[in-house]
N, C-alpha and C. Protein backbone atom coordinates (compact mmCIF):
# COMPACT_ATOMS: atom_id res chain seq x y z
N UNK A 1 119.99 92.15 108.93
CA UNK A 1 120.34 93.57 108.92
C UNK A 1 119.06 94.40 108.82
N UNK A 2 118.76 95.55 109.74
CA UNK A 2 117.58 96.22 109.65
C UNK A 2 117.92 96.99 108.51
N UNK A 3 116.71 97.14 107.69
CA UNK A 3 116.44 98.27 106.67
C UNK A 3 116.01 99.74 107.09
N UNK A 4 117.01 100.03 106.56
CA UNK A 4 117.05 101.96 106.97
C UNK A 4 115.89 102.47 106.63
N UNK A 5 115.16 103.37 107.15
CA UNK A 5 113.94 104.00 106.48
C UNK A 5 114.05 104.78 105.42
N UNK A 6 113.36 104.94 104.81
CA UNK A 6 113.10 105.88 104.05
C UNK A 6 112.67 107.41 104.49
N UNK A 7 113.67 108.72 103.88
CA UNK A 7 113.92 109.50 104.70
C UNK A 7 112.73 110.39 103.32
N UNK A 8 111.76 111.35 103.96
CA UNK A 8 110.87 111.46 102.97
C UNK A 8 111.02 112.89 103.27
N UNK A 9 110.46 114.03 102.77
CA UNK A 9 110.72 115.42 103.50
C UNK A 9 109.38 116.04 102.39
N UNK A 10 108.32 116.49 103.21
CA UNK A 10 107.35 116.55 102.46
C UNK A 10 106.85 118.21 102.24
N UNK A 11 106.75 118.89 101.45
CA UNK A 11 107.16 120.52 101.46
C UNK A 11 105.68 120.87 100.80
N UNK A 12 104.83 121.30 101.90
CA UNK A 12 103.46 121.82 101.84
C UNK A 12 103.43 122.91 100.94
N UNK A 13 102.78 123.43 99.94
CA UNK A 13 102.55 124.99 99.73
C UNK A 13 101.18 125.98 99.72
N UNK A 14 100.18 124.95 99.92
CA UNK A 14 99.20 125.48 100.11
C UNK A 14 98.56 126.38 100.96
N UNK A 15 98.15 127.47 100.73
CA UNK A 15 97.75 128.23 101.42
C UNK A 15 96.59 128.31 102.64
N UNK A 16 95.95 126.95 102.26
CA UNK A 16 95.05 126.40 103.16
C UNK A 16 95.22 125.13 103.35
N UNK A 17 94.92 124.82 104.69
CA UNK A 17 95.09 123.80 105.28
C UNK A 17 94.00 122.89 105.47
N UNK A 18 92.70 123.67 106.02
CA UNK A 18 91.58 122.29 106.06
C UNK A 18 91.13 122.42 104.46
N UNK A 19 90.77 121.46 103.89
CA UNK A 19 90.18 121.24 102.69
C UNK A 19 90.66 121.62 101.28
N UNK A 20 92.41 121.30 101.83
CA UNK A 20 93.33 121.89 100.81
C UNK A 20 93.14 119.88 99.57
N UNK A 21 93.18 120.26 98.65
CA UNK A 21 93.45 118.85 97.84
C UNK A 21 94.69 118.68 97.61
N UNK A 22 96.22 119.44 97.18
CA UNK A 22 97.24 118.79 97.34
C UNK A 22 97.89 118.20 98.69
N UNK A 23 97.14 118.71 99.83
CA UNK A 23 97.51 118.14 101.19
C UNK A 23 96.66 117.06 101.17
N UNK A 24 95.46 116.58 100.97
CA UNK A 24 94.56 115.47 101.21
C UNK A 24 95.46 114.37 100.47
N UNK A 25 96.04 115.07 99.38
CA UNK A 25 96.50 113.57 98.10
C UNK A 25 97.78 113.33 98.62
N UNK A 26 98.72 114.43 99.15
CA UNK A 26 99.94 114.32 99.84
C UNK A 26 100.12 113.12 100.36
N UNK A 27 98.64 113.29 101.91
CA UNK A 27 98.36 112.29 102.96
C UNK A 27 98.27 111.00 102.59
N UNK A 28 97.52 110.88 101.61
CA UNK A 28 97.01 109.73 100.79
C UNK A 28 98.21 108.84 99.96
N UNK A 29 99.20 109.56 99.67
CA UNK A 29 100.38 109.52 98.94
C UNK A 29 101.60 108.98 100.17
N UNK A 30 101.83 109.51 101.46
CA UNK A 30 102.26 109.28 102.42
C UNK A 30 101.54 107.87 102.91
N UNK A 31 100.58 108.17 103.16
CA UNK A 31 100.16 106.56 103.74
C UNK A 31 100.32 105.31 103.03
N UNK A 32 100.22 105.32 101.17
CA UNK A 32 100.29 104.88 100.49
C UNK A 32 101.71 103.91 100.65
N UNK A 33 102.72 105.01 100.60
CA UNK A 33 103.95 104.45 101.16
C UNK A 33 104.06 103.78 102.05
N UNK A 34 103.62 104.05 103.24
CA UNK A 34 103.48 103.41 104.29
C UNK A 34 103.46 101.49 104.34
N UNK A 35 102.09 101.34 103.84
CA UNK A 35 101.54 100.20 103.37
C UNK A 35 102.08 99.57 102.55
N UNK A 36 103.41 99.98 101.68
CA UNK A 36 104.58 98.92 101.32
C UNK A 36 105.44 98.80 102.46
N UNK A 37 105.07 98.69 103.83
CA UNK A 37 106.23 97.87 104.92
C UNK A 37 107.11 98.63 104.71
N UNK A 38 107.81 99.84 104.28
CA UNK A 38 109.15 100.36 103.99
C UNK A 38 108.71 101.45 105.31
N UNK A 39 109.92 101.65 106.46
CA UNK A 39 109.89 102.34 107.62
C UNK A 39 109.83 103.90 106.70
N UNK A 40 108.99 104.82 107.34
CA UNK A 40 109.42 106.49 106.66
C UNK A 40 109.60 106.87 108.09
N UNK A 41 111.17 107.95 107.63
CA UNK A 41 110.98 108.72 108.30
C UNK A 41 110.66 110.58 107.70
N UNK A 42 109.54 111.35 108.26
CA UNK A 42 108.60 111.86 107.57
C UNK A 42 109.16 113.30 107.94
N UNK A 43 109.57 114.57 107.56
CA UNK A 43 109.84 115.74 107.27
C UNK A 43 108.98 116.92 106.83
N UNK A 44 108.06 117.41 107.92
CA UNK A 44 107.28 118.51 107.02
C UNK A 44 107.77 119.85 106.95
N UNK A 45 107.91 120.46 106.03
CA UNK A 45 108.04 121.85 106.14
C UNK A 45 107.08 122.60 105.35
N UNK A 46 105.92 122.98 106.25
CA UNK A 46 105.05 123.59 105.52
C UNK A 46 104.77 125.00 105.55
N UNK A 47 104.63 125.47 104.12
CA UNK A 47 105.19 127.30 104.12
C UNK A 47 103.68 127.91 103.56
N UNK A 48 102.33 127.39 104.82
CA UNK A 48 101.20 128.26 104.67
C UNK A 48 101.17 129.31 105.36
N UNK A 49 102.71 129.49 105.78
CA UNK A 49 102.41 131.01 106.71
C UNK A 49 103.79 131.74 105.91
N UNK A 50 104.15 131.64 105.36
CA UNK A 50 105.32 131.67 104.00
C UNK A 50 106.56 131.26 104.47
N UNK A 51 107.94 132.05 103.30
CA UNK A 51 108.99 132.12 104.12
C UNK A 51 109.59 133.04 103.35
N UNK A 52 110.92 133.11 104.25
CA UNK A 52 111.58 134.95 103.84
C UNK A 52 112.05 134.83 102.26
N UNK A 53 112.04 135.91 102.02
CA UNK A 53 112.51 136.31 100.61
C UNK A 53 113.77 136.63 100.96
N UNK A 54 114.35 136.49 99.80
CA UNK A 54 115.90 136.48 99.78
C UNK A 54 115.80 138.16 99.28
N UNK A 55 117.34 138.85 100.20
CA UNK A 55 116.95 140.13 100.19
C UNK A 55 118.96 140.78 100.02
N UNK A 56 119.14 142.07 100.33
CA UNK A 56 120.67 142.07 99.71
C UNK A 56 121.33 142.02 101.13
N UNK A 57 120.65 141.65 102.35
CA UNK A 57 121.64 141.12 103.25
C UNK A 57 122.19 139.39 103.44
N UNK A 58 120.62 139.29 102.81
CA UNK A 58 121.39 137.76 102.49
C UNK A 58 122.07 137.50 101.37
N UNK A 59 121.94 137.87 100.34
CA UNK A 59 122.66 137.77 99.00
C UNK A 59 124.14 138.05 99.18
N UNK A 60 124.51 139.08 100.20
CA UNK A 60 125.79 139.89 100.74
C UNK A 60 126.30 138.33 101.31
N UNK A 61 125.77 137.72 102.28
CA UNK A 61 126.38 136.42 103.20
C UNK A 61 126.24 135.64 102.14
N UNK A 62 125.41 135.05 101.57
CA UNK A 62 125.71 134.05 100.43
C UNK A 62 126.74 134.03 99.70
N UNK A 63 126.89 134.98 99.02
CA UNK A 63 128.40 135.45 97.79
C UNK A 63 129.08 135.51 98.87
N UNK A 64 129.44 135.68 99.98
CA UNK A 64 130.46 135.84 101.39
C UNK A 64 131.30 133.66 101.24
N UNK A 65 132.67 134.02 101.50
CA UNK A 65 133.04 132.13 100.83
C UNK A 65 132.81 132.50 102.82
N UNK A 66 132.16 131.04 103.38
CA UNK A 66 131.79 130.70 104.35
C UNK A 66 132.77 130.72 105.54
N UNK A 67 133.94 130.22 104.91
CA UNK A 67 135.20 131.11 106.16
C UNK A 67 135.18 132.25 106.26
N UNK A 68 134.97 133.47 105.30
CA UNK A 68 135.14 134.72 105.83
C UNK A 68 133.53 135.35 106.48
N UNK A 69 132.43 134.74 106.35
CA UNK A 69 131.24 135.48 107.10
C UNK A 69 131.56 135.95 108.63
N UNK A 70 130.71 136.57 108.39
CA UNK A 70 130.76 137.06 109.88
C UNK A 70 129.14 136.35 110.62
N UNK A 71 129.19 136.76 111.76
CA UNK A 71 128.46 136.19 113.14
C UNK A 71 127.06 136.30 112.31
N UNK A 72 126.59 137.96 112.20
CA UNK A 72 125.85 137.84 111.48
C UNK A 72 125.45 137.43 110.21
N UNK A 73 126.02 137.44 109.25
CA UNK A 73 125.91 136.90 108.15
C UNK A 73 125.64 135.33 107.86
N UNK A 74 126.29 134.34 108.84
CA UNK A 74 126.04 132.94 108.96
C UNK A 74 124.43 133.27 110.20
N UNK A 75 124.00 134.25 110.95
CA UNK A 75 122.61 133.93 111.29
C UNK A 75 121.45 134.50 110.05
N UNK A 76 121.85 135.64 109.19
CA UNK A 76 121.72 135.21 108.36
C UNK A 76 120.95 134.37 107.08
N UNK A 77 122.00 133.18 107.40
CA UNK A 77 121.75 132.02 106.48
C UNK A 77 121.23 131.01 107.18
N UNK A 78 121.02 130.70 108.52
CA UNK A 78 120.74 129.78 108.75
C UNK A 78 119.65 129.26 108.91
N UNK A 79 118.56 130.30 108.45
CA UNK A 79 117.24 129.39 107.84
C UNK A 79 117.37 128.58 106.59
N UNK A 80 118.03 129.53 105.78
CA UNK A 80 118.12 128.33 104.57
C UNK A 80 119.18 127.67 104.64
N UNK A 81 120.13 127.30 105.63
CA UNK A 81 121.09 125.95 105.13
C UNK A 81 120.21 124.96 106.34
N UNK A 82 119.28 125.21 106.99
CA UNK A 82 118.48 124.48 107.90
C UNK A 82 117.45 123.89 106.66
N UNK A 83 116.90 124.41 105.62
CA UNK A 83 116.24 123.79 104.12
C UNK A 83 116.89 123.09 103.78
N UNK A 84 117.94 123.79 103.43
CA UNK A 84 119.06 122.71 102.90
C UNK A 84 119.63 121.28 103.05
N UNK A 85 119.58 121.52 104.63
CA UNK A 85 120.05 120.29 105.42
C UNK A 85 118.46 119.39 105.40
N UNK A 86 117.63 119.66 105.45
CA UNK A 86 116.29 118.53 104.86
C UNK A 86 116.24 118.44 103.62
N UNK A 87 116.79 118.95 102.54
CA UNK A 87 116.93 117.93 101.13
C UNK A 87 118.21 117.47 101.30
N UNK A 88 119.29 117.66 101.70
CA UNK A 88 120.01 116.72 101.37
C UNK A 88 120.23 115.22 102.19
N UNK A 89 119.06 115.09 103.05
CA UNK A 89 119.08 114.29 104.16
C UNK A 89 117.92 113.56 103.41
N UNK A 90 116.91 114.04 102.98
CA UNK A 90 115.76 113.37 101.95
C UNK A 90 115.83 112.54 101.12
N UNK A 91 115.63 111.24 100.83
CA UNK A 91 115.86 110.29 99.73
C UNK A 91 114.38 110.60 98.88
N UNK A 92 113.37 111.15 99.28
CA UNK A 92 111.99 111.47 98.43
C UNK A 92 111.82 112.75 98.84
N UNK A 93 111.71 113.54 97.99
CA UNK A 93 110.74 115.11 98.28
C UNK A 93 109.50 115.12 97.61
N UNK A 94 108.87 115.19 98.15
CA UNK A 94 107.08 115.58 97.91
C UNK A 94 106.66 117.07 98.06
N UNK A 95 106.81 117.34 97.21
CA UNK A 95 106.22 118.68 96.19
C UNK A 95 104.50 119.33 96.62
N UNK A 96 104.07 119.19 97.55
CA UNK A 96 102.31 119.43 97.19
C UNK A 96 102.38 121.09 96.98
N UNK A 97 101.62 121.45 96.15
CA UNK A 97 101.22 122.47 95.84
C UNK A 97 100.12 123.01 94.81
N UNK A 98 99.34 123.89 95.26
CA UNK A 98 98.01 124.64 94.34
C UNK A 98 98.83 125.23 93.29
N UNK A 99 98.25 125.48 92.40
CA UNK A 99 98.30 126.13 91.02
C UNK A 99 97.70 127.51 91.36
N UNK A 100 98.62 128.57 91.31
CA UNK A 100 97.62 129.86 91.87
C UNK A 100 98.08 130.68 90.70
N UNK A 101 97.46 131.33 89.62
CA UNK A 101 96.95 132.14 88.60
C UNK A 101 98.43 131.13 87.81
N UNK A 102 98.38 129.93 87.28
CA UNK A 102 98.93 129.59 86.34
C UNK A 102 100.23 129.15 87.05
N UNK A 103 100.39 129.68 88.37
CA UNK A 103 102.20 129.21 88.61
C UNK A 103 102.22 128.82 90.00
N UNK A 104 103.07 128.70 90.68
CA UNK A 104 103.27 128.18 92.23
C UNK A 104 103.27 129.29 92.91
N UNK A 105 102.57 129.26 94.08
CA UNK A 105 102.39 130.28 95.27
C UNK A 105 103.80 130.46 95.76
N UNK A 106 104.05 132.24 96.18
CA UNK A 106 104.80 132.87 96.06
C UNK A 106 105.72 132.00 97.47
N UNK A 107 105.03 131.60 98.16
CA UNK A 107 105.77 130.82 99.13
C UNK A 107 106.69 129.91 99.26
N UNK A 108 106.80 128.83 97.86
CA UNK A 108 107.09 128.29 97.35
C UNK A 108 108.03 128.73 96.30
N UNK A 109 107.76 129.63 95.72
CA UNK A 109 109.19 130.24 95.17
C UNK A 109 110.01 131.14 96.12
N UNK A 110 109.95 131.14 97.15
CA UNK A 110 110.76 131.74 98.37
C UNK A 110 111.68 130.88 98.74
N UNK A 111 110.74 129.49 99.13
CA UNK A 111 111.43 128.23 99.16
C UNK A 111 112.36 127.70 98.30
N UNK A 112 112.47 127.77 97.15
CA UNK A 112 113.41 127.72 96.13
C UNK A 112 114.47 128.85 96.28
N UNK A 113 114.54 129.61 96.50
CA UNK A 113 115.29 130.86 96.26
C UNK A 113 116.02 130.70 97.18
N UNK A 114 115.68 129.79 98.73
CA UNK A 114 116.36 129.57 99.76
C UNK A 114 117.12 128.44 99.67
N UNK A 115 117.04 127.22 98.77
CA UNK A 115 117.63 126.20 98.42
C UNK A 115 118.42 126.28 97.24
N UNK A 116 117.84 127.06 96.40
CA UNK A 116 119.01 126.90 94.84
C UNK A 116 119.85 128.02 95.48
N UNK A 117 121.53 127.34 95.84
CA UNK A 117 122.59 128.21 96.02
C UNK A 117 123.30 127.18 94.91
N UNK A 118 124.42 128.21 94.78
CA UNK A 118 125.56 128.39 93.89
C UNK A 118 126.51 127.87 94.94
N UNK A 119 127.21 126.54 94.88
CA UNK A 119 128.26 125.78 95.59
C UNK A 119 127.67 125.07 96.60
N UNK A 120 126.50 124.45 97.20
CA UNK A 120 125.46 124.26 97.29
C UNK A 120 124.88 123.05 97.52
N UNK A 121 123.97 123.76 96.65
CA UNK A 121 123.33 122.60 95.47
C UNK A 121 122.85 122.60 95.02
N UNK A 122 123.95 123.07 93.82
CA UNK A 122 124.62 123.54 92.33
C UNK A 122 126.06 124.16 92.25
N UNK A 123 126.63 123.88 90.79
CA UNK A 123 127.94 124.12 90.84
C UNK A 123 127.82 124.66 89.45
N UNK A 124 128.40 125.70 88.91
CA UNK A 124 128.98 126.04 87.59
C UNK A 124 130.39 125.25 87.23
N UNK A 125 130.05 124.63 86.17
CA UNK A 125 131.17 124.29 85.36
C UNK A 125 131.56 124.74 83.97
N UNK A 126 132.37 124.05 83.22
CA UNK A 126 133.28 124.85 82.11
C UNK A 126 131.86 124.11 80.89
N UNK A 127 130.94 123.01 81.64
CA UNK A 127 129.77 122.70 80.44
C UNK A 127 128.89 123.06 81.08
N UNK A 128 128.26 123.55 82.24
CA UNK A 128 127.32 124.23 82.19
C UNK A 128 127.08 123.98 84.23
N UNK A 129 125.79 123.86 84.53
CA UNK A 129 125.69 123.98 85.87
C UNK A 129 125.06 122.66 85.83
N UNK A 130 125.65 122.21 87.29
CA UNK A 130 125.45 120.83 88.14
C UNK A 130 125.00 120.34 89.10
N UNK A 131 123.78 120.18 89.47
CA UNK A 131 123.07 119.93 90.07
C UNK A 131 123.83 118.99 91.49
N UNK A 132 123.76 119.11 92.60
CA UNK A 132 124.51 118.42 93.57
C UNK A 132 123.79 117.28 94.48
N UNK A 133 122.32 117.51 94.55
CA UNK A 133 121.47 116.86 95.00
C UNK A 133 121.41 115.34 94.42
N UNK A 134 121.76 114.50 94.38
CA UNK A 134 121.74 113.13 93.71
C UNK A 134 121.36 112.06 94.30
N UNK A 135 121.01 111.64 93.97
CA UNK A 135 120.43 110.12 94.34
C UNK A 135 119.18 109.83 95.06
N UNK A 136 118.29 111.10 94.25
CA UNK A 136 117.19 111.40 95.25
C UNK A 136 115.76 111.32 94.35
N UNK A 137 114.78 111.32 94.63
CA UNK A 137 113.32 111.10 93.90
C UNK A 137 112.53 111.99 94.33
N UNK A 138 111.57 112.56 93.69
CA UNK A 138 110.56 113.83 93.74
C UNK A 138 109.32 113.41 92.88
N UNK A 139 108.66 113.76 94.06
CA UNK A 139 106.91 113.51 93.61
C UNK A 139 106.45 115.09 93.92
N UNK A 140 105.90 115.84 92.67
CA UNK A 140 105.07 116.97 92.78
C UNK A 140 103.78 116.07 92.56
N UNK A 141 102.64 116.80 93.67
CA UNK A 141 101.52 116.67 93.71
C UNK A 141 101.01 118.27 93.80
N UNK A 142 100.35 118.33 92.70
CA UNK A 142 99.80 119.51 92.16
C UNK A 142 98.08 119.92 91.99
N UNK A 143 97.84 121.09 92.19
CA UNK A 143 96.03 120.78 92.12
C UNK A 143 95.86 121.91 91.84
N UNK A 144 94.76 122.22 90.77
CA UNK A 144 94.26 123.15 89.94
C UNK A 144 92.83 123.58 89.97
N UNK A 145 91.96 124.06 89.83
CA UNK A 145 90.98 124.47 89.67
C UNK A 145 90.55 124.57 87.74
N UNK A 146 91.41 125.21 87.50
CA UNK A 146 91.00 125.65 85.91
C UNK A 146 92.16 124.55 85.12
N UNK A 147 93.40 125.42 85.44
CA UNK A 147 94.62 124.98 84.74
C UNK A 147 94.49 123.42 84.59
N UNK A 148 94.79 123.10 83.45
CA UNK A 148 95.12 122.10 82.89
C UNK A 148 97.02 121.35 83.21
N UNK A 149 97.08 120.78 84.07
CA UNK A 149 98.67 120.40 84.08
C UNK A 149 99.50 119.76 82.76
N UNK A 150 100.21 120.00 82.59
CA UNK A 150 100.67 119.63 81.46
C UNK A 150 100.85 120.56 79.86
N UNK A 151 99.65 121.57 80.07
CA UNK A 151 99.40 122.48 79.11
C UNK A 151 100.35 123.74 78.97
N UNK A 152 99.78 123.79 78.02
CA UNK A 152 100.46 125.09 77.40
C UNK A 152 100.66 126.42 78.33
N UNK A 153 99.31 126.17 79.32
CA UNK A 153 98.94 127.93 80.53
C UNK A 153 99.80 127.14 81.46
N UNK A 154 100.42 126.13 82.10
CA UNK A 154 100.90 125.43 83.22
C UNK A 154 102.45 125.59 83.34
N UNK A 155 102.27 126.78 84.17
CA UNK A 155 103.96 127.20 84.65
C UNK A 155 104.21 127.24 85.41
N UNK A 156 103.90 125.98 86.58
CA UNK A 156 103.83 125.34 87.82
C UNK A 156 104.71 123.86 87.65
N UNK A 157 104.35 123.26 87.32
CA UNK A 157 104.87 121.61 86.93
C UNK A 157 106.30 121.82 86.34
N UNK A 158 106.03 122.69 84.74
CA UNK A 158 107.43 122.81 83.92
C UNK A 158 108.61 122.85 84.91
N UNK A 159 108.02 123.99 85.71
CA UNK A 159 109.13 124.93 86.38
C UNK A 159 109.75 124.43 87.93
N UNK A 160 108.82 123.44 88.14
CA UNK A 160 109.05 122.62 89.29
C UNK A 160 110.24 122.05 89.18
N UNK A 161 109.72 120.73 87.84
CA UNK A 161 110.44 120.25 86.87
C UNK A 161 111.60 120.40 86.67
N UNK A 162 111.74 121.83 85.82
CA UNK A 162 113.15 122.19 85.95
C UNK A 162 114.12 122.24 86.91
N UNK A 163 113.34 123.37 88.06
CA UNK A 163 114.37 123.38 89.16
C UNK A 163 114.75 121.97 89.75
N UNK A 164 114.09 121.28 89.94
CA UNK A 164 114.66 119.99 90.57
C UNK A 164 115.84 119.32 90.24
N UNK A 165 115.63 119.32 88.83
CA UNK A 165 116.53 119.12 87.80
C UNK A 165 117.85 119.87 88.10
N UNK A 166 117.84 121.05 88.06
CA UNK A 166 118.77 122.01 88.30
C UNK A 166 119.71 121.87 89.00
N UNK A 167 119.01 121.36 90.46
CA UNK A 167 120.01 121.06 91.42
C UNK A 167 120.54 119.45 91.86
N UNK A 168 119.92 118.78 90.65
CA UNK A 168 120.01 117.00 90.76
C UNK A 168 119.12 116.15 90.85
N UNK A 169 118.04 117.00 91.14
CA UNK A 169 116.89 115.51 91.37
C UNK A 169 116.34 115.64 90.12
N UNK A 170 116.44 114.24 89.33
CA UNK A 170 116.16 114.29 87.87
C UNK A 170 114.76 113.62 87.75
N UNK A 171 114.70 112.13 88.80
CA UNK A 171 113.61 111.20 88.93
C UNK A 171 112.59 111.92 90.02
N UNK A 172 111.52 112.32 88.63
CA UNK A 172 110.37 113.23 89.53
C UNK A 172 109.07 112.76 88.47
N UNK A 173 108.08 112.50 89.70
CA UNK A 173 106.92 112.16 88.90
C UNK A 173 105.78 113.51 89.30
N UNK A 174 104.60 113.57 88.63
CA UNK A 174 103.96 114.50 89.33
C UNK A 174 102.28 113.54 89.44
N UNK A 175 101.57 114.10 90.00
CA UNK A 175 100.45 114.12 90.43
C UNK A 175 99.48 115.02 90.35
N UNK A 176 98.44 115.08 89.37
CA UNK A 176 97.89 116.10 89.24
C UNK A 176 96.08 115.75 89.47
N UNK A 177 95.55 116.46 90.14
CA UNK A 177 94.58 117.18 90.19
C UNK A 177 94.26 118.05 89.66
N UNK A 178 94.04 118.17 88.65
CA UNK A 178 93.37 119.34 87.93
C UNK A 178 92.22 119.91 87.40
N UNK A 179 92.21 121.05 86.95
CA UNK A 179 90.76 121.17 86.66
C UNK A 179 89.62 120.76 87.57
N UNK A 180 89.93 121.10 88.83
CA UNK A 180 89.11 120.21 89.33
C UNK A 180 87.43 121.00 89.85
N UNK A 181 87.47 122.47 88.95
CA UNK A 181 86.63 122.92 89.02
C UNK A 181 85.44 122.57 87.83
N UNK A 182 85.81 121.69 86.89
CA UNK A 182 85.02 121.22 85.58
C UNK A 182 84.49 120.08 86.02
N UNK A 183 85.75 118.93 86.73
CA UNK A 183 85.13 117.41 86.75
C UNK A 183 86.02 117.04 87.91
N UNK A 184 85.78 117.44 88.78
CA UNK A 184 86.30 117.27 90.35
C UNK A 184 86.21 115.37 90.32
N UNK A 185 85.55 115.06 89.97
CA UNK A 185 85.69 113.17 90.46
C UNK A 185 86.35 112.78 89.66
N UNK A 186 86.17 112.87 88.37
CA UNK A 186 86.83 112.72 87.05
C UNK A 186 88.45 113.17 87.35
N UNK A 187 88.82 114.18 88.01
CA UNK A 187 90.64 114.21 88.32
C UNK A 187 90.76 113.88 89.91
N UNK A 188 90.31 113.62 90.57
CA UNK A 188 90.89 113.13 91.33
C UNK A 188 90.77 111.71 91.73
N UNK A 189 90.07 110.56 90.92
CA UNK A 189 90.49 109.35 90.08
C UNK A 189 91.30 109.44 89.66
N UNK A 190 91.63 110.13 89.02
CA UNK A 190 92.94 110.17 87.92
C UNK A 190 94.10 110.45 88.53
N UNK A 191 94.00 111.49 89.59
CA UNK A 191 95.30 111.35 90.73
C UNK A 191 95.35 110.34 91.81
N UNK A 192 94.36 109.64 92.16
CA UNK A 192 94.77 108.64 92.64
C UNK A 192 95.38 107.27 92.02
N UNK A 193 94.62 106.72 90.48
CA UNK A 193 95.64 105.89 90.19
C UNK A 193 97.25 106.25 89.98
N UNK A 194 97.38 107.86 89.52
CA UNK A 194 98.82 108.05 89.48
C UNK A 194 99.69 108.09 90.87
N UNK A 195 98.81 108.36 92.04
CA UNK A 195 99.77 107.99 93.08
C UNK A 195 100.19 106.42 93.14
N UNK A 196 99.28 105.55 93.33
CA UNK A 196 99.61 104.46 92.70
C UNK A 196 100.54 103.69 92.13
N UNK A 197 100.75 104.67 90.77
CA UNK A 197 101.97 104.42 89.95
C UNK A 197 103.41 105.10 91.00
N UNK A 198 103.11 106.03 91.39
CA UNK A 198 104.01 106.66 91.72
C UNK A 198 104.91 106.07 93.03
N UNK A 199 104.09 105.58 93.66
CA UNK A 199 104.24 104.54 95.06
C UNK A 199 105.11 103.31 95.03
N UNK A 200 104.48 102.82 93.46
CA UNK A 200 105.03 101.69 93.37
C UNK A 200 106.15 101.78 92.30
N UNK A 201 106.63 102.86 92.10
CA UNK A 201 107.69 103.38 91.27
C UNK A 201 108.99 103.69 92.30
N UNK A 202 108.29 104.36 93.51
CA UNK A 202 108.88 104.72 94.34
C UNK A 202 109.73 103.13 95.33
N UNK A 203 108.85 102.39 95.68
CA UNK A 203 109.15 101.00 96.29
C UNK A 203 109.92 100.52 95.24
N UNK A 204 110.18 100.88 94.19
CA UNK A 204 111.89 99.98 93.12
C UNK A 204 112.74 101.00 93.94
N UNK A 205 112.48 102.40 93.97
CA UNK A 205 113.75 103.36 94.39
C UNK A 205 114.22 103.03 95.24
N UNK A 206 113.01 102.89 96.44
CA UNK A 206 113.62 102.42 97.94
C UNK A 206 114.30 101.34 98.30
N UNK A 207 114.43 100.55 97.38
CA UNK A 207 114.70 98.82 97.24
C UNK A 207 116.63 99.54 96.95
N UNK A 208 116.68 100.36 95.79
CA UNK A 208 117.71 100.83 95.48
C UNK A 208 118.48 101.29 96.26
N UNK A 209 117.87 102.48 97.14
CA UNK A 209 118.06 102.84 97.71
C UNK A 209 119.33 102.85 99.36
N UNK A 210 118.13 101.67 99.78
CA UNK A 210 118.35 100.99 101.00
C UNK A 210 120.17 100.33 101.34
């Protein structure tokens, strides 16, 4: 029986492209995979040129229950249920993104704003809200200049973190580059053995997976 690939969907946020470090470690992280023999099939959506903000004509079609929209209102939406439809098709999401003044580039929270819907994926219940996204794995690869990941100023990772969570993806590792304006060799050693870990954390999932 052939083994299904691994369906990966890899969500750029960096604002630069040549000589960006969460795209270099991304790559590095992608190939990584590779080289466990597991087939990928690979998904980019990269938002260095941004994407729309959610505004009150879309908010109007969203709260709209999907039988009653109209023509316009489902065009609309159909950039973000076109997001949509690449995480829920994704068995790995890969997170890369800069740390820009302490939090994630605004592009990237656009991107969220276009994926966290209400009925979705997510649901309110009578104990709280339910994430719909399941059975899925998330690698943030993150890169800093100053910020410290993990710290106290780092409201990039937490918040990643959370949302993922939010909508179901619970199994998320991150990858950090940081600081990499103090000891640039010194963290990105340190993000490469964690891809590493992360790869080969990932090859139990895919085993699961499959």
């Amino acid at each position: 029986m052939t083994e299904a690939p691994l369906n990966v969907l890899v969500v750029s946020a960096s604002g630069r492209r040549a000589g960006s470090v969460s795209r270099n470690l991304t790559s590095d992280l992608v190939a990584a995979l590779a080289d466990k023999g597991r087939k990928l099939t690979i998904v980019e959506r990269d938002l260095a040129e941004g994407a729309p903000f959610v505004d009150e004509d879309w908010i109007g079609a969203n709260f709209t229950p999907p039988e009653n929209r109209s023509a316009d209102q489902s065009a609309t939406l159909s950039y973000s249920d076109g997001l949509v439809d690449e995480l829920k098709a994704a068995d790995l999401i890969v997170i890369a993104t800069p740390v820009y003044n302490f939090g994630i580039p605004a592009s990237l929270k656009a991107w969220i704003d276009q994926v966290a819907r209400a009925r979705v994926t997510f649901k309110y219940t009578e104990n709280g809200p339910v994430g719909l996204l399941e059975n899925k794995r998330a690698i943030i690869v993150a890169a800093s200049g100053g910020t410290e990941v993990g710290s106290a100023i780092d409201f990039a990772t937490p918040y990643l973190r959370h949302i993922l969570s939010f909508i179901g993806v619970t199994d998320v590792d991150i990858v950090a580059a940081d600081r990499l304006m103090m000891d640039a060799e010194t963290s990105l050693a340190r993000a490469q053995k964690q891809i590493s870990a992360a790869v080969q954390k990932t090859a139990g999932f895919a085993r699961r997976a499959a």
